[in-house]
PDB file of N, CA and C in Angstrom:
ATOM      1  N   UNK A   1     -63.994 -39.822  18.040  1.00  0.00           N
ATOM      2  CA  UNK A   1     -62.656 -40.092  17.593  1.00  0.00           C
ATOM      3  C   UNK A   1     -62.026 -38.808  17.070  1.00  0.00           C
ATOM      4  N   UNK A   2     -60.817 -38.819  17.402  1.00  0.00           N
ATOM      5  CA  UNK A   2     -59.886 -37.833  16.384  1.00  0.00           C
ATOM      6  C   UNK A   2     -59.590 -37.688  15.107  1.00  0.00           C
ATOM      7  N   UNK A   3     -60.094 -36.722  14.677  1.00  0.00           N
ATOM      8  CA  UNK A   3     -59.176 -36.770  13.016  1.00  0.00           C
ATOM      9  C   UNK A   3     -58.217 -36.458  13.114  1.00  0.00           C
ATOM     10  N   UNK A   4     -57.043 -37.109  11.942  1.00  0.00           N
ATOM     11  CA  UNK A   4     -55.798 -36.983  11.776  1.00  0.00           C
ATOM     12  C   UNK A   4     -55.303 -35.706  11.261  1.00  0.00           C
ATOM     13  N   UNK A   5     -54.679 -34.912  11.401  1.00  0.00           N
ATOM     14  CA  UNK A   5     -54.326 -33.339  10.808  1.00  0.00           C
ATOM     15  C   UNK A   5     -53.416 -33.565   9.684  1.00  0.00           C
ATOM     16  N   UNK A   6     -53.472 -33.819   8.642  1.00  0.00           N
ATOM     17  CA  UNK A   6     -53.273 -33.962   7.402  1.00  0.00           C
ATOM     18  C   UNK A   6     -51.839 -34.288   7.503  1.00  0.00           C
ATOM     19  N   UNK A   7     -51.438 -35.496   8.725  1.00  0.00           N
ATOM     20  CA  UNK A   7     -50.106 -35.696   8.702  1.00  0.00           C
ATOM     21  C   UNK A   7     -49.213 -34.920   9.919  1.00  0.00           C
ATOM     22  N   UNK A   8     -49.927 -34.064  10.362  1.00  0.00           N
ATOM     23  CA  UNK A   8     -49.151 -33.929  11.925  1.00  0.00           C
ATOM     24  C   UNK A   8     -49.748 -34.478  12.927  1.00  0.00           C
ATOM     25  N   UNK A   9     -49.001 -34.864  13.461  1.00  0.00           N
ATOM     26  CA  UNK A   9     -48.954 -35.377  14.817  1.00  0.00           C
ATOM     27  C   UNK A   9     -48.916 -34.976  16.584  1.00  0.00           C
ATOM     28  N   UNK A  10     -48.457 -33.657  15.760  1.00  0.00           N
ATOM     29  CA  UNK A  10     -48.711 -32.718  17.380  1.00  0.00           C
ATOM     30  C   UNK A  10     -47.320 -32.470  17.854  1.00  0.00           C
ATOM     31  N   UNK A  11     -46.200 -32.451  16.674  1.00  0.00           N
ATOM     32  CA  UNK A  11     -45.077 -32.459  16.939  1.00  0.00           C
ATOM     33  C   UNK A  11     -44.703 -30.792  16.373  1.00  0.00           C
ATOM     34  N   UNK A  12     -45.708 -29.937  16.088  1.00  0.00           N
ATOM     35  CA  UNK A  12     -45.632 -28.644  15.620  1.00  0.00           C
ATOM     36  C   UNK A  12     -44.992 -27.595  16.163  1.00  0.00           C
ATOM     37  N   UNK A  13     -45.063 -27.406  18.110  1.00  0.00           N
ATOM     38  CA  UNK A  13     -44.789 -26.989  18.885  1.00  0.00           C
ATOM     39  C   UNK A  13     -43.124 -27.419  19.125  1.00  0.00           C
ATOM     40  N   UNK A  14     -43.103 -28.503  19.460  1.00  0.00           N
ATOM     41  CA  UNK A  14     -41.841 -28.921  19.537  1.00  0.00           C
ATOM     42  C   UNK A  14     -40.863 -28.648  18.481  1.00  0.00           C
ATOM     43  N   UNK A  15     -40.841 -28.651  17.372  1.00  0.00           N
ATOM     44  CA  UNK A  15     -40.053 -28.635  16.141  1.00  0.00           C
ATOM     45  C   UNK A  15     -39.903 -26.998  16.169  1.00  0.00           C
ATOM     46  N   UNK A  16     -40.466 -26.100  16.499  1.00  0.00           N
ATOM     47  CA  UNK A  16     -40.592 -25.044  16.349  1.00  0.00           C
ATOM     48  C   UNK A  16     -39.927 -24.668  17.889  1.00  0.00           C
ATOM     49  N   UNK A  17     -39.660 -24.925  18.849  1.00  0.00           N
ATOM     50  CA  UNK A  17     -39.286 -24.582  19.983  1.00  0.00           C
ATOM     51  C   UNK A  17     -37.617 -24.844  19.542  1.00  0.00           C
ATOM     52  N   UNK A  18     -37.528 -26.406  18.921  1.00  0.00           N
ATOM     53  CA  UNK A  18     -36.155 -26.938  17.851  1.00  0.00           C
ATOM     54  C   UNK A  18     -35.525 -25.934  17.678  1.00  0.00           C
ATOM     55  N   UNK A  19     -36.319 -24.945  16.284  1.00  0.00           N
ATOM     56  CA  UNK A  19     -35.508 -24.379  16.099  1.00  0.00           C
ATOM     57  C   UNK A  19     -35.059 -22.944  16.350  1.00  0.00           C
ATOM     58  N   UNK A  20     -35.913 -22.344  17.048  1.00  0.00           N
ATOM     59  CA  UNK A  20     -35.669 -21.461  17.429  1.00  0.00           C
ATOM     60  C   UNK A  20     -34.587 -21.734  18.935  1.00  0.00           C
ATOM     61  N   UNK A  21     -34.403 -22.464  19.325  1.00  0.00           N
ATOM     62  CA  UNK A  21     -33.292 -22.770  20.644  1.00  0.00           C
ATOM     63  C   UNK A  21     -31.947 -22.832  19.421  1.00  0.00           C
ATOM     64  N   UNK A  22     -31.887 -23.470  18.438  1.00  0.00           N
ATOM     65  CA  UNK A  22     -30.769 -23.830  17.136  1.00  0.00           C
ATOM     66  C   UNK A  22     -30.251 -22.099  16.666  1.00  0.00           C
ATOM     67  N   UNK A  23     -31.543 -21.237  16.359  1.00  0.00           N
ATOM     68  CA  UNK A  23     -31.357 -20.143  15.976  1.00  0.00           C
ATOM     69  C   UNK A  23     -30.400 -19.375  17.242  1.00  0.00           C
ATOM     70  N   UNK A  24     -31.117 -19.281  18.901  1.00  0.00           N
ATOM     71  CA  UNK A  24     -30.350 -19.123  19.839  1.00  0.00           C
ATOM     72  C   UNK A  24     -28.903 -18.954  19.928  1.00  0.00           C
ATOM     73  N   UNK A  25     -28.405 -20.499  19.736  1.00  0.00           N
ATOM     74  CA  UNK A  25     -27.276 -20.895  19.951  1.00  0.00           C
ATOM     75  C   UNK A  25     -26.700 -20.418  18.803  1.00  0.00           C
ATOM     76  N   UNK A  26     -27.206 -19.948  17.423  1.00  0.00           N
ATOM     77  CA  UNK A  26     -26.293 -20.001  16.476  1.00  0.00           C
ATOM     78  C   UNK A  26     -25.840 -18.773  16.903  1.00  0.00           C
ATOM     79  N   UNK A  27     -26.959 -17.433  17.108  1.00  0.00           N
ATOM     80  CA  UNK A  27     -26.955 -16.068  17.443  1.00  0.00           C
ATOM     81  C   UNK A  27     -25.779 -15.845  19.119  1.00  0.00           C
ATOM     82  N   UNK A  28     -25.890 -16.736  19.678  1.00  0.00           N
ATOM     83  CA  UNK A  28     -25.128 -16.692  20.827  1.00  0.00           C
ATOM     84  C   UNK A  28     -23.154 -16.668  20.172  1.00  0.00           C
ATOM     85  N   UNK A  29     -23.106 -17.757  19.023  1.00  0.00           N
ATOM     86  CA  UNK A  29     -21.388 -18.036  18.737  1.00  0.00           C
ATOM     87  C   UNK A  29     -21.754 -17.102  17.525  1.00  0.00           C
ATOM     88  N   UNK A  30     -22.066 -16.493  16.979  1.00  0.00           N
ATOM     89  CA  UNK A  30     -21.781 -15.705  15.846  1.00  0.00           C
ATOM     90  C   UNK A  30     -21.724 -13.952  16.000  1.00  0.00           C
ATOM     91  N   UNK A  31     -22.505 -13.892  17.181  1.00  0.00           N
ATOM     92  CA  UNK A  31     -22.761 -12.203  17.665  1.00  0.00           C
ATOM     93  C   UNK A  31     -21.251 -11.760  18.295  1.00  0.00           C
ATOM     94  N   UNK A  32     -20.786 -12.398  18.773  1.00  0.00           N
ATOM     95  CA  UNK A  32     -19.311 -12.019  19.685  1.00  0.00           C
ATOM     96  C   UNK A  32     -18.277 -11.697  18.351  1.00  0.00           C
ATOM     97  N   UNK A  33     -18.527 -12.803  17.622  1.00  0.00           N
ATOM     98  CA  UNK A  33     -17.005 -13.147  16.409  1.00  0.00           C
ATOM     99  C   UNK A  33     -17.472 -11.538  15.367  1.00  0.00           C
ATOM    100  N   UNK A  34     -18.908 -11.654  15.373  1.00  0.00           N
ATOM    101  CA  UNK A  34     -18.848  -9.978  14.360  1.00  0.00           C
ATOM    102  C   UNK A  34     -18.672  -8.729  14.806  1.00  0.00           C
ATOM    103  N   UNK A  35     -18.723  -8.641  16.698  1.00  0.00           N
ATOM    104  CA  UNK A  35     -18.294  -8.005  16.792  1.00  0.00           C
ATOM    105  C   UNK A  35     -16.524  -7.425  17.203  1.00  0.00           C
ATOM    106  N   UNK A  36     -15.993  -8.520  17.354  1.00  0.00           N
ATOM    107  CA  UNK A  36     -14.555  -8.710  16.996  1.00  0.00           C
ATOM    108  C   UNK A  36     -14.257  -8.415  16.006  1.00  0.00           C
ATOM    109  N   UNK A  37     -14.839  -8.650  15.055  1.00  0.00           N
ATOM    110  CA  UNK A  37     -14.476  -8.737  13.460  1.00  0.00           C
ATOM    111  C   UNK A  37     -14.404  -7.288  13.454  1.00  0.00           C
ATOM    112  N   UNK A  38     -15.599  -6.193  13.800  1.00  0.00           N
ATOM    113  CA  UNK A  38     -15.935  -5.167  13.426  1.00  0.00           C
ATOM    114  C   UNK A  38     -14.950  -3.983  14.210  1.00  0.00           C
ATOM    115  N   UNK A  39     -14.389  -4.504  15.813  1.00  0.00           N
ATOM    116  CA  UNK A  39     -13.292  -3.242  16.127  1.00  0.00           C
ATOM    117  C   UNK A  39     -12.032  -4.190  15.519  1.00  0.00           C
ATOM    118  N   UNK A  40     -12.018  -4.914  15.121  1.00  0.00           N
ATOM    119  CA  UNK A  40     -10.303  -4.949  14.630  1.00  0.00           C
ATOM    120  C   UNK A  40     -10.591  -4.271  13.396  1.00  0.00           C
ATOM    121  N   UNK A  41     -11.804  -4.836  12.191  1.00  0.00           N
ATOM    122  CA  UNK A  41     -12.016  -3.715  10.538  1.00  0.00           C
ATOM    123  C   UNK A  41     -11.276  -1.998  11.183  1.00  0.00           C
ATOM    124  N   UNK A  42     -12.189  -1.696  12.582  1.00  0.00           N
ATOM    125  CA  UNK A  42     -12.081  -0.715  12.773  1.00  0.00           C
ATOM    126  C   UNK A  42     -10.513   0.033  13.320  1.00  0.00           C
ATOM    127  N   UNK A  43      -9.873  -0.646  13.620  1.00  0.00           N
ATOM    128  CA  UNK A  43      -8.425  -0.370  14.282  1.00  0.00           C
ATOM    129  C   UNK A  43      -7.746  -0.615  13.016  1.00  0.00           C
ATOM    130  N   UNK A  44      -7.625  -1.292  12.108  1.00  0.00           N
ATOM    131  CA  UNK A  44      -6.885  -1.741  11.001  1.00  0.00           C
ATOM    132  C   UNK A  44      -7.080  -0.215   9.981  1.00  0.00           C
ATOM    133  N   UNK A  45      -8.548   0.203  10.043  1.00  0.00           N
ATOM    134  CA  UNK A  45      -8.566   1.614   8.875  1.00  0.00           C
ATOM    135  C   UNK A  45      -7.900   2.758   9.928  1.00  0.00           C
ATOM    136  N   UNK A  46      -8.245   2.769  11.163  1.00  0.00           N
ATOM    137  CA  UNK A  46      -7.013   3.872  11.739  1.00  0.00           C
ATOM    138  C   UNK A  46      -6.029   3.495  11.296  1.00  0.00           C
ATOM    139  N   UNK A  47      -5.185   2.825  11.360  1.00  0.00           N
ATOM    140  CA  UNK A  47      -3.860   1.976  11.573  1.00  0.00           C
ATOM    141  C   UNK A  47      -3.252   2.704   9.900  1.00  0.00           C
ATOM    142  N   UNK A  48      -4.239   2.320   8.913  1.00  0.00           N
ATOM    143  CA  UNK A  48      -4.132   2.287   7.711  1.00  0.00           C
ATOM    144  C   UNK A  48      -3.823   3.843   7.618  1.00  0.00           C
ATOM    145  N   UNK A  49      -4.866   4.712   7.990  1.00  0.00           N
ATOM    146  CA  UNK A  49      -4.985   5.878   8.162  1.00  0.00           C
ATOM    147  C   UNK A  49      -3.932   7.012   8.483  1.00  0.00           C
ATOM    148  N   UNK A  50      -3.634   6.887   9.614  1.00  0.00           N
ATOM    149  CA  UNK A  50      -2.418   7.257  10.140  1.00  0.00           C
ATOM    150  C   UNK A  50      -0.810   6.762   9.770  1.00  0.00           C
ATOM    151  N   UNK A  51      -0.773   5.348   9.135  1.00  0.00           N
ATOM    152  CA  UNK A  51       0.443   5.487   8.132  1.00  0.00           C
ATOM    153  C   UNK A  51       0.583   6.604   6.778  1.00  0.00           C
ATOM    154  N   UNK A  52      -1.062   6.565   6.071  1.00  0.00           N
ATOM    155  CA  UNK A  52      -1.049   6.790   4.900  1.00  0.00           C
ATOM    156  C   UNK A  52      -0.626   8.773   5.293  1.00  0.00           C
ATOM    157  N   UNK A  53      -1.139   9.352   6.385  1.00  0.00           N
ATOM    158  CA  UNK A  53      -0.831  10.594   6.870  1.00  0.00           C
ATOM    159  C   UNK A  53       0.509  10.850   6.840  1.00  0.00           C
ATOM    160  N   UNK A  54       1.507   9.449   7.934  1.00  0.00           N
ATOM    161  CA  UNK A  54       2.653   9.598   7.983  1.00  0.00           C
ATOM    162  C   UNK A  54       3.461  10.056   6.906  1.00  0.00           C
ATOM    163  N   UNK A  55       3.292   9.041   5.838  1.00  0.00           N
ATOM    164  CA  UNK A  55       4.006   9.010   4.647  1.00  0.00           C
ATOM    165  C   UNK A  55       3.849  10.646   4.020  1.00  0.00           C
ATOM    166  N   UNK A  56       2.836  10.884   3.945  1.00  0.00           N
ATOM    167  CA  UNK A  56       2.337  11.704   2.955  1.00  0.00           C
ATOM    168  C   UNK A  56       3.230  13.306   3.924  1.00  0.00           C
ATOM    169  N   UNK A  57       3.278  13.259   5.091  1.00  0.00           N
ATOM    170  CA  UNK A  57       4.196  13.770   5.733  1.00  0.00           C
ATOM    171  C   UNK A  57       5.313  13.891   5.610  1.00  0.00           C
ATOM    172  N   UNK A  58       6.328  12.621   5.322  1.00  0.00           N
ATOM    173  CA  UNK A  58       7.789  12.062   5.134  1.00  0.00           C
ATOM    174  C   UNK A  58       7.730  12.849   3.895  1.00  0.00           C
ATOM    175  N   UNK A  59       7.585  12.100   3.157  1.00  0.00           N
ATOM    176  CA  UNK A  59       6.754  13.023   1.492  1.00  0.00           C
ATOM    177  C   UNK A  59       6.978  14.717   1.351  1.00  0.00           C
ATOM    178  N   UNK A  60       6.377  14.868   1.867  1.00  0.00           N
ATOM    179  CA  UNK A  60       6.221  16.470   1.723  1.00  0.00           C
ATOM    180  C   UNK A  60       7.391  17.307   2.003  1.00  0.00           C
ATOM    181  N   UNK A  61       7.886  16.646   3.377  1.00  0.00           N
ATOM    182  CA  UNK A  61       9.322  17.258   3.982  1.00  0.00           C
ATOM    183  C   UNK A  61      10.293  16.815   2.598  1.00  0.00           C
ATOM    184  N   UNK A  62      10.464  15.353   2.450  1.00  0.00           N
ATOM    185  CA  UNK A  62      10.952  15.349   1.360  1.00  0.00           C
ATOM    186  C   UNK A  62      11.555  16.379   0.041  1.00  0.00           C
ATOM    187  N   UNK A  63      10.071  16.292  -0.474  1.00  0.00           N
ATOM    188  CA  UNK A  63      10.024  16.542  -1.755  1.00  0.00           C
ATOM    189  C   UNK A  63       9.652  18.179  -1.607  1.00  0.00           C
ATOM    190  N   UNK A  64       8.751  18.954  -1.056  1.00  0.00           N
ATOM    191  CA  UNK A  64       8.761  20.412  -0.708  1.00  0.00           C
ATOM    192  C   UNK A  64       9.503  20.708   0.115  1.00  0.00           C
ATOM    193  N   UNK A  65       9.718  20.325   0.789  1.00  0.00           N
ATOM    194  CA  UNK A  65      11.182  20.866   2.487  1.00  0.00           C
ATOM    195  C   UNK A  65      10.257  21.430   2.746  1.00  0.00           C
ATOM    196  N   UNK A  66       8.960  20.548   3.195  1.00  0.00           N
ATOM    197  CA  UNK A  66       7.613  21.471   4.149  1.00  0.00           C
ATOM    198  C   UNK A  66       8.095  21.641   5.449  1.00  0.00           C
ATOM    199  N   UNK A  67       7.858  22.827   6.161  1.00  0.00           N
ATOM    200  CA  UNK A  67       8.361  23.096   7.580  1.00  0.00           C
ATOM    201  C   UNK A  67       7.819  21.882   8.627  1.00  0.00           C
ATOM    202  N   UNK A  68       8.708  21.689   9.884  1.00  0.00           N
ATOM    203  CA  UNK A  68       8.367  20.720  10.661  1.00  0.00           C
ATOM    204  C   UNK A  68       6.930  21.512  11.475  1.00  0.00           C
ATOM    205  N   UNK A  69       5.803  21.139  11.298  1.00  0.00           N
ATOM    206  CA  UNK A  69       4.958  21.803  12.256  1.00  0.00           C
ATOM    207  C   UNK A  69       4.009  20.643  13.244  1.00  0.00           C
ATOM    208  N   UNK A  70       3.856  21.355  14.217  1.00  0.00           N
ATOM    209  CA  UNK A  70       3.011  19.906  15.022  1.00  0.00           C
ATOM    210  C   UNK A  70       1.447  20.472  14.623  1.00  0.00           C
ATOM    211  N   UNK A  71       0.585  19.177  14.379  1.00  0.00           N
ATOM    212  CA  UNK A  71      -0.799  19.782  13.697  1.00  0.00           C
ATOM    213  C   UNK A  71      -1.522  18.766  13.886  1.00  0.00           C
ATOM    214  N   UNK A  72      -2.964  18.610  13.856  1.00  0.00           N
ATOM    215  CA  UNK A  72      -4.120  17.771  13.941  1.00  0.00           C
ATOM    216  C   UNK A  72      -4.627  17.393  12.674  1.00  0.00           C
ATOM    217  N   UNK A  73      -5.077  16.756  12.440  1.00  0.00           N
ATOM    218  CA  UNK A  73      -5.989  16.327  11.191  1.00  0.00           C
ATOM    219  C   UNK A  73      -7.230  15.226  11.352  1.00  0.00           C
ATOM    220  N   UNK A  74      -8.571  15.950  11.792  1.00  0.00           N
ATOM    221  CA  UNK A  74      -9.912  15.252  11.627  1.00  0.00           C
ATOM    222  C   UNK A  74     -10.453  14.282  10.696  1.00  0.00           C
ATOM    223  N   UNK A  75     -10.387  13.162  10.384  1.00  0.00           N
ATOM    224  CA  UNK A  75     -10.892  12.207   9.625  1.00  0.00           C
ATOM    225  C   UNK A  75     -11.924  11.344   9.986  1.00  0.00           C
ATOM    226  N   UNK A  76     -12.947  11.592   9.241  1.00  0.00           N
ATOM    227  CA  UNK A  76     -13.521  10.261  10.028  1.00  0.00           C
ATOM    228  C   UNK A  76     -14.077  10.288  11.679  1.00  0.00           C
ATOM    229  N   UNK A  77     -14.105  11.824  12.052  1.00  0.00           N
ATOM    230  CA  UNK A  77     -14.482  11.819  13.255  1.00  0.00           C
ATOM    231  C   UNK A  77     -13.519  11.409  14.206  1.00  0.00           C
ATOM    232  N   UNK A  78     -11.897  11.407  13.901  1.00  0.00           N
ATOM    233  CA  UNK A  78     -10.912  10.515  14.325  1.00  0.00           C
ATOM    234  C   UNK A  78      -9.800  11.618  14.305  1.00  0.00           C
ATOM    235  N   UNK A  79      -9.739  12.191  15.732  1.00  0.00           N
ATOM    236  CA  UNK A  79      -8.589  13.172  15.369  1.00  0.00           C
ATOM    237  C   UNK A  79      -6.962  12.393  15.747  1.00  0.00           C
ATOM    238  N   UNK A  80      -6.076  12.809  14.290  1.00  0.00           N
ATOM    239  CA  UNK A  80      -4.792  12.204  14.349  1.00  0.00           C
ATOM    240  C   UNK A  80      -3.796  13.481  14.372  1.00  0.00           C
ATOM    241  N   UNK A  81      -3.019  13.041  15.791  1.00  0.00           N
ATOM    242  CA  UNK A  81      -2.097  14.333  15.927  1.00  0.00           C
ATOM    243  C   UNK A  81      -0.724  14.120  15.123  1.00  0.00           C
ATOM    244  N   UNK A  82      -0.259  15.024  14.489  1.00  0.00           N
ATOM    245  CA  UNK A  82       0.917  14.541  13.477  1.00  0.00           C
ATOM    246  C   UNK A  82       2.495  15.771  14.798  1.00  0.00           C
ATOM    247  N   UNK A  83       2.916  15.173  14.951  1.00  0.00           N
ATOM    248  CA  UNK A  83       4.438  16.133  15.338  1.00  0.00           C
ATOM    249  C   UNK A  83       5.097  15.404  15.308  1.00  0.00           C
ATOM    250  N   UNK A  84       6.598  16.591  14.885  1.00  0.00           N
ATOM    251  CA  UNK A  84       8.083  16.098  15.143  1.00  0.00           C
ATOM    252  C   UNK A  84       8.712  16.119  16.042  1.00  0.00           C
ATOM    253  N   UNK A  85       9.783  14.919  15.975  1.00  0.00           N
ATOM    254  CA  UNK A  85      10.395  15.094  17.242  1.00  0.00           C
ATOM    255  C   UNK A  85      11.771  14.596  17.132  1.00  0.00           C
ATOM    256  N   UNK A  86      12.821  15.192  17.734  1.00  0.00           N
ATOM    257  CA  UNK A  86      14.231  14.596  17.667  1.00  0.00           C
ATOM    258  C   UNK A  86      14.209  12.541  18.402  1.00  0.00           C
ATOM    259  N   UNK A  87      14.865  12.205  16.937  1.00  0.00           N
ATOM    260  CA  UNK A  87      14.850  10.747  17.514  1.00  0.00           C
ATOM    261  C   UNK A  87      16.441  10.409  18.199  1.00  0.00           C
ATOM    262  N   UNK A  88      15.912   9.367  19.527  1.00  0.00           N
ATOM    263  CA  UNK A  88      17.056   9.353  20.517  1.00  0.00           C
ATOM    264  C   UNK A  88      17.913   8.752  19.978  1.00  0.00           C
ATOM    265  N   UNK A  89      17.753   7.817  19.020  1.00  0.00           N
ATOM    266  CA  UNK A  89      18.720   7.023  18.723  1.00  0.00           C
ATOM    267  C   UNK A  89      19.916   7.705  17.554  1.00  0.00           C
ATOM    268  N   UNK A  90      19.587   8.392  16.788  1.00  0.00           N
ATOM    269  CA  UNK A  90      20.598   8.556  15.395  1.00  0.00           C
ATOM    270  C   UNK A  90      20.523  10.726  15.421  1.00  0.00           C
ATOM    271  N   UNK A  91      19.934  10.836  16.373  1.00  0.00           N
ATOM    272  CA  UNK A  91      19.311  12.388  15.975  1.00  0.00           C
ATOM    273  C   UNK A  91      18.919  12.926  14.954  1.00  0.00           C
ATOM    274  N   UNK A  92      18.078  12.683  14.232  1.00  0.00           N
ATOM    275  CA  UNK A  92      17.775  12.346  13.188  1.00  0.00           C
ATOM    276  C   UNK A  92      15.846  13.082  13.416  1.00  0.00           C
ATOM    277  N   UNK A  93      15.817  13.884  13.020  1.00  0.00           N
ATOM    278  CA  UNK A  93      14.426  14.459  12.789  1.00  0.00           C
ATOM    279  C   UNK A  93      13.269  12.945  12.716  1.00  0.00           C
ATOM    280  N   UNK A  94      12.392  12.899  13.290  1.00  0.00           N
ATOM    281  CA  UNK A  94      10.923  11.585  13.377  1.00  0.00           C
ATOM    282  C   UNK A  94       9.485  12.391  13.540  1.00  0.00           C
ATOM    283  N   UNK A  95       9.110  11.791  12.455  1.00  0.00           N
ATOM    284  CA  UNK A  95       7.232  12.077  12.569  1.00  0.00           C
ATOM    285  C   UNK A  95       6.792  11.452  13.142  1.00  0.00           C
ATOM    286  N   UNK A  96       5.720  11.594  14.332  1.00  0.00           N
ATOM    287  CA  UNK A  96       4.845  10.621  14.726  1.00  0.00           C
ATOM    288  C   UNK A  96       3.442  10.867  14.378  1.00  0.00           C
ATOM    289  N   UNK A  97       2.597  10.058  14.126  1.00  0.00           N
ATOM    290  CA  UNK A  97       1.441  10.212  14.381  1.00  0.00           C
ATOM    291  C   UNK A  97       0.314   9.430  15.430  1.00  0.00           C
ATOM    292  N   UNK A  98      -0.391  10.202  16.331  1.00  0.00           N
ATOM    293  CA  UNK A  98      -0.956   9.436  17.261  1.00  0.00           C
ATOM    294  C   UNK A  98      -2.328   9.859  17.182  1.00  0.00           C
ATOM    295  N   UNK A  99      -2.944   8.556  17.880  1.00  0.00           N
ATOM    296  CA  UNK A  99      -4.536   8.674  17.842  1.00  0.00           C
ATOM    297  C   UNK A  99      -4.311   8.526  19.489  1.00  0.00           C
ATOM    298  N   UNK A 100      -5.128   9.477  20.180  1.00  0.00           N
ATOM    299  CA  UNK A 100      -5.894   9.191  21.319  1.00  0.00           C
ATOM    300  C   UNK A 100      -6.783   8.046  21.572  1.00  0.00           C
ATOM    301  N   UNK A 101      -6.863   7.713  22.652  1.00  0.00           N
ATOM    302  CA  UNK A 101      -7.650   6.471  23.198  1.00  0.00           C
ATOM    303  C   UNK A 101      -9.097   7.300  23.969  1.00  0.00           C
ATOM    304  N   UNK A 102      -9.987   6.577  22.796  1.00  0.00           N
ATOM    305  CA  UNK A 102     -11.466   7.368  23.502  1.00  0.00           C
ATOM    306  C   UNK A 102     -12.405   5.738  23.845  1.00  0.00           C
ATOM    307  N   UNK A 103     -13.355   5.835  23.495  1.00  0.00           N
ATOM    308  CA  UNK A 103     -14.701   5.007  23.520  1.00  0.00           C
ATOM    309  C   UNK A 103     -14.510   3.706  22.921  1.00  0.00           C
ATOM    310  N   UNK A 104     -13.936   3.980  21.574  1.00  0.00           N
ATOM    311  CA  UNK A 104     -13.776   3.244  20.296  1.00  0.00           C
ATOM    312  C   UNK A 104     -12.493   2.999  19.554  1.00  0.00           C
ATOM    313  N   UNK A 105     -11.672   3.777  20.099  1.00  0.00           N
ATOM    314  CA  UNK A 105     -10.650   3.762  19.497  1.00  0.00           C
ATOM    315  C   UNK A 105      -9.222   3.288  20.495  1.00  0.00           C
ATOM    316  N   UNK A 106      -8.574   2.397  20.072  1.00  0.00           N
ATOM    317  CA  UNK A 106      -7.211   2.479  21.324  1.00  0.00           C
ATOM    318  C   UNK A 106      -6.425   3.049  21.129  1.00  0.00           C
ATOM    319  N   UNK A 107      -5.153   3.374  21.874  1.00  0.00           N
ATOM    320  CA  UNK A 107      -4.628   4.288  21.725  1.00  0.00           C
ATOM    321  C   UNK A 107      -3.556   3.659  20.551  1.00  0.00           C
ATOM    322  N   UNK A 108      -2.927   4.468  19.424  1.00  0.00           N
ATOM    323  CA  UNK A 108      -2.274   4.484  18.301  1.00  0.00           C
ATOM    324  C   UNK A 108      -1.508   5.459  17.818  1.00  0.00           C
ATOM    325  N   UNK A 109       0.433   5.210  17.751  1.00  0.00           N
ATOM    326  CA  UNK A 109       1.327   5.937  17.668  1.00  0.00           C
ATOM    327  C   UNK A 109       2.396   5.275  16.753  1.00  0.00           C
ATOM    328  N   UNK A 110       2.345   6.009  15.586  1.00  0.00           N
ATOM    329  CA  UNK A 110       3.049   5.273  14.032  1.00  0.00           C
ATOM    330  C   UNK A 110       4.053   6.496  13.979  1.00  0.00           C
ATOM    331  N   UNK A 111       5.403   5.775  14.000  1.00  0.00           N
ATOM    332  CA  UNK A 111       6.829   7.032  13.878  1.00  0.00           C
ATOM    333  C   UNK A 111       7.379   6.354  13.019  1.00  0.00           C
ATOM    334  N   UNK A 112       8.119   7.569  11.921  1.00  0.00           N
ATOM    335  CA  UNK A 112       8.977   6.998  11.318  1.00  0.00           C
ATOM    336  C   UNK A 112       9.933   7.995  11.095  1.00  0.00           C
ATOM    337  N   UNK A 113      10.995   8.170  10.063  1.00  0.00           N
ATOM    338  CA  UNK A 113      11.850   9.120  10.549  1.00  0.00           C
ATOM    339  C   UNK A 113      12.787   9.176   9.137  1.00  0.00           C
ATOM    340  N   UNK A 114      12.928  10.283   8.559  1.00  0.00           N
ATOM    341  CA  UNK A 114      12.936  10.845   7.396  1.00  0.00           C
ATOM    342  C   UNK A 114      14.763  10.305   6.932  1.00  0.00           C
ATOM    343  N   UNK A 115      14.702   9.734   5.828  1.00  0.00           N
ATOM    344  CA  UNK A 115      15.658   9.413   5.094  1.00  0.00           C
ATOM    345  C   UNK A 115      16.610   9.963   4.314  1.00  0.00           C
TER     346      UNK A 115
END
């Protein structure tokens, strides 16, 4: 005769196949959404980035009458090109700042235009 295993039944295998197929499926709907999550975090701190440049640009012309110069600035491994440019609409001097489109990054161009 068989002895009883202190309450299993032989359902050890199965319950364990359970949950690891449960773990599967969870890893299948949760791996996509973090990595969504993680290039928009990532487009949102450019985004952030390149306003906070802009301004600090607008700013400067402002408040020093810093010369209009076209220039780069490395952040983050993230080069943001800053130049001026005559705007079509009011003629009116405009900063832009743009990020190139590489691997990781899309392409990103924040203008604004001095008051």
């Amino acid at each position: 005769m068989l002895k009883k295993n202190n309450g299993y039944n032989g359902f050890f295998l199965l319950e364990l196949l359970l949950s690891l197929s449960a773990w599967f499926m969870m890893c299948l709907f949760f791996i996509p959404i973090i990595v969504d999550l993680n290039s928009q975090s990532k487009k949102l701190e450019i985004d952030k980035m390149a306003k906070q440049l802009l301004f600090q640009e607008l700013e400067a012309k402002i408040i020093e009458g810093k010369l209009e110069n076209n220039y780069s600035v490395v952040q983050a491994g993230i080069k943001y090109k800053i130049s001026w440019r005559d705007s079509a609409i009011s003629g009116v001097k405009e900063v832009c700042v743009n990020v190139e489109e590489n691997a990781f990054v899309s392409k990103t161009e924040i203008c604004g235009m001095q008051e």
